[in-house]
Protein backbone atom coordinates (compact mmCIF):
# COMPACT_ATOMS: atom_id res chain seq x y z
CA UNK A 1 94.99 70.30 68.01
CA UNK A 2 96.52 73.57 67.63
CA UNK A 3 93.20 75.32 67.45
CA UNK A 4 92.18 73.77 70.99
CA UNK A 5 94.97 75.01 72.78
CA UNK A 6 94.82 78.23 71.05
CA UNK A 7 90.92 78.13 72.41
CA UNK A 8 92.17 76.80 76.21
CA UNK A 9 94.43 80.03 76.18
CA UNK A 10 91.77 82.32 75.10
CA UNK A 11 89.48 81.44 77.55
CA UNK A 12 91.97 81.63 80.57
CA UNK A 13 93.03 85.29 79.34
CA UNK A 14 88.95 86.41 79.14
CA UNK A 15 88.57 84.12 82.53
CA UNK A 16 91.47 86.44 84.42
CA UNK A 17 90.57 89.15 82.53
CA UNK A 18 86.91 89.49 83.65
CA UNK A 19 88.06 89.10 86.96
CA UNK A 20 90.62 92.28 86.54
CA UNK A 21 87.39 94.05 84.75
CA UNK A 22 85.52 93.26 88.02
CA UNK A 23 88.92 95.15 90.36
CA UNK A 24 88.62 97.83 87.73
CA UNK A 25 85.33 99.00 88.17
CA UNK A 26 85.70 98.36 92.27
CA UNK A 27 88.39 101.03 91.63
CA UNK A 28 86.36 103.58 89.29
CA UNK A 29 83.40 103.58 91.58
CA UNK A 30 85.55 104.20 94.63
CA UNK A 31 87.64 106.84 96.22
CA UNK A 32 91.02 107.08 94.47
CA UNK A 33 94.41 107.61 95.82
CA UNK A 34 97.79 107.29 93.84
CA UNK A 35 97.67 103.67 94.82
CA UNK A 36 94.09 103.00 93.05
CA UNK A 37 95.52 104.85 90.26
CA UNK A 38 98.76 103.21 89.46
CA UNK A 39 96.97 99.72 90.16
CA UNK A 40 94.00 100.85 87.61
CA UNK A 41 97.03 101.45 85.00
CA UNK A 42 98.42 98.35 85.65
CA UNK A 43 95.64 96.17 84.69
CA UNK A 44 95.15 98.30 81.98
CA UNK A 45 98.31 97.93 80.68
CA UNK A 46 98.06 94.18 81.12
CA UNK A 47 94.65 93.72 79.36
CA UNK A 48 96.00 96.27 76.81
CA UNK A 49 98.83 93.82 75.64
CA UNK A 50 97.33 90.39 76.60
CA UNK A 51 94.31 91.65 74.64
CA UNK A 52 96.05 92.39 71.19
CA UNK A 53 98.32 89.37 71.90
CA UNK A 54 95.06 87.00 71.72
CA UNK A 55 93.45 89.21 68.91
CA UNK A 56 91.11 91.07 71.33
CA UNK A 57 91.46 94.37 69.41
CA UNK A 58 88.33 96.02 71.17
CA UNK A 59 89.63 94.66 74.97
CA UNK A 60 92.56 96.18 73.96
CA UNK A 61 91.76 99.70 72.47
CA UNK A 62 89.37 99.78 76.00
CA UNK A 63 92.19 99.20 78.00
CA UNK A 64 94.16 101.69 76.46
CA UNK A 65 91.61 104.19 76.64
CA UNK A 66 91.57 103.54 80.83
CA UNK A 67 95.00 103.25 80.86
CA UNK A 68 94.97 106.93 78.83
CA UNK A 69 92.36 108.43 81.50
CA UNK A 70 94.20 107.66 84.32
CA UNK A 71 97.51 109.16 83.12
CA UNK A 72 95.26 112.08 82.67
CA UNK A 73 93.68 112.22 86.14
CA UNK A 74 97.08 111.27 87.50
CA UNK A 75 98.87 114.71 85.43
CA UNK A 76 95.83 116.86 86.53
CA UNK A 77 94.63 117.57 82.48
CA UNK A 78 91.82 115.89 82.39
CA UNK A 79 89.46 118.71 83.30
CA UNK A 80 86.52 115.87 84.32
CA UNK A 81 86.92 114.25 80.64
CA UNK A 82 89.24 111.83 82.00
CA UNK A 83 86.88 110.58 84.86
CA UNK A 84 84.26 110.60 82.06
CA UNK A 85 85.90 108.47 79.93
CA UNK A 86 87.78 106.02 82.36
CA UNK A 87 83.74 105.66 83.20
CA UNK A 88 83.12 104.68 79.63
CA UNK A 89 85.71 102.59 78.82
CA UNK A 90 85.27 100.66 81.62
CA UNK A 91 81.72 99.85 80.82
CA UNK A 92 83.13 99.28 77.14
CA UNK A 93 85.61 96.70 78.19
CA UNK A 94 83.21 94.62 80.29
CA UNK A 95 81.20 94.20 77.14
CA UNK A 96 84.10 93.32 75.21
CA UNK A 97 85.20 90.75 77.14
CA UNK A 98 81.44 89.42 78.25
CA UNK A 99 80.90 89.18 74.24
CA UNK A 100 84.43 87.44 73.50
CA UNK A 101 84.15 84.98 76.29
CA UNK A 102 80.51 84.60 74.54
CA UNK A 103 81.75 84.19 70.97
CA UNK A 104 84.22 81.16 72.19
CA UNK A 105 81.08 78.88 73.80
C-alpha cells in the first residue's frame, strides 16, 4: 500500500513539476527583468528540493544548475556562460522529468 501512495506522490510532483518546466522555459526564451529572474530561481529552488526529496537526483542537479545561472546573470559574472547554461539545463530538466514521469507508467 505504501508503495502506491509513494507512486500517487511521485506522479503529482512530475505532474506540477512539468508544468513549472513549461513557466521556465516561457521565462528563458523571453525578455528578462529582475522579476523573471527571481521567479526562474524560485522554481528552481522548488524543483531542486522536491526533486531530491522524491529521489529525482537528475531533476534536481538541473534545477540547481538554473537556479546557479541565474544567480550568475542576476550578479553580472556570468560573461554569456550563464545564459548558456540556464539554456542547457533547462532543456536537461525537461528530459528528466519527461523520462521520470515515463519510468512510473
Amino acid at each position: 500500500m505504501v508503495d502506491r501512495e509513494l507512486e500517487a506522490l511521485k506522479r503529482e510532483f512530475l505532474t506540477e513539476a512539468k508544468a513549472k518546466v513549461q513557466e521556465i522555459a516561457a521565462a528563458v526564451g523571453g525578455p528578462r527583468d529582475s522579476k523573471t529572474l527571481d521567479r526562474l530561481a524560485y522554481l528552481a529552488h522548488q524543483l531542486k528540493g522536491s526533486g531530491g526529496s522524491y529521489g529525482y537526483a537528475r531533476i534536481s542537479d538541473d534545477a540547481a544548475g538554473i537556479e546557479h545561472a541565474v544567480e550568475q546573470i542576476t550578479t553580472g559574472e556570468d560573461g554569456n556562460n550563464g545564459e548558456a547554461t540556464l539554456r542547457e539545463k533547462t532543456e536537461s530538466l525537461r528530459a528528466a522529468v519527461d523520462d521520470a514521469y515515463a519510468e512510473l507508467r
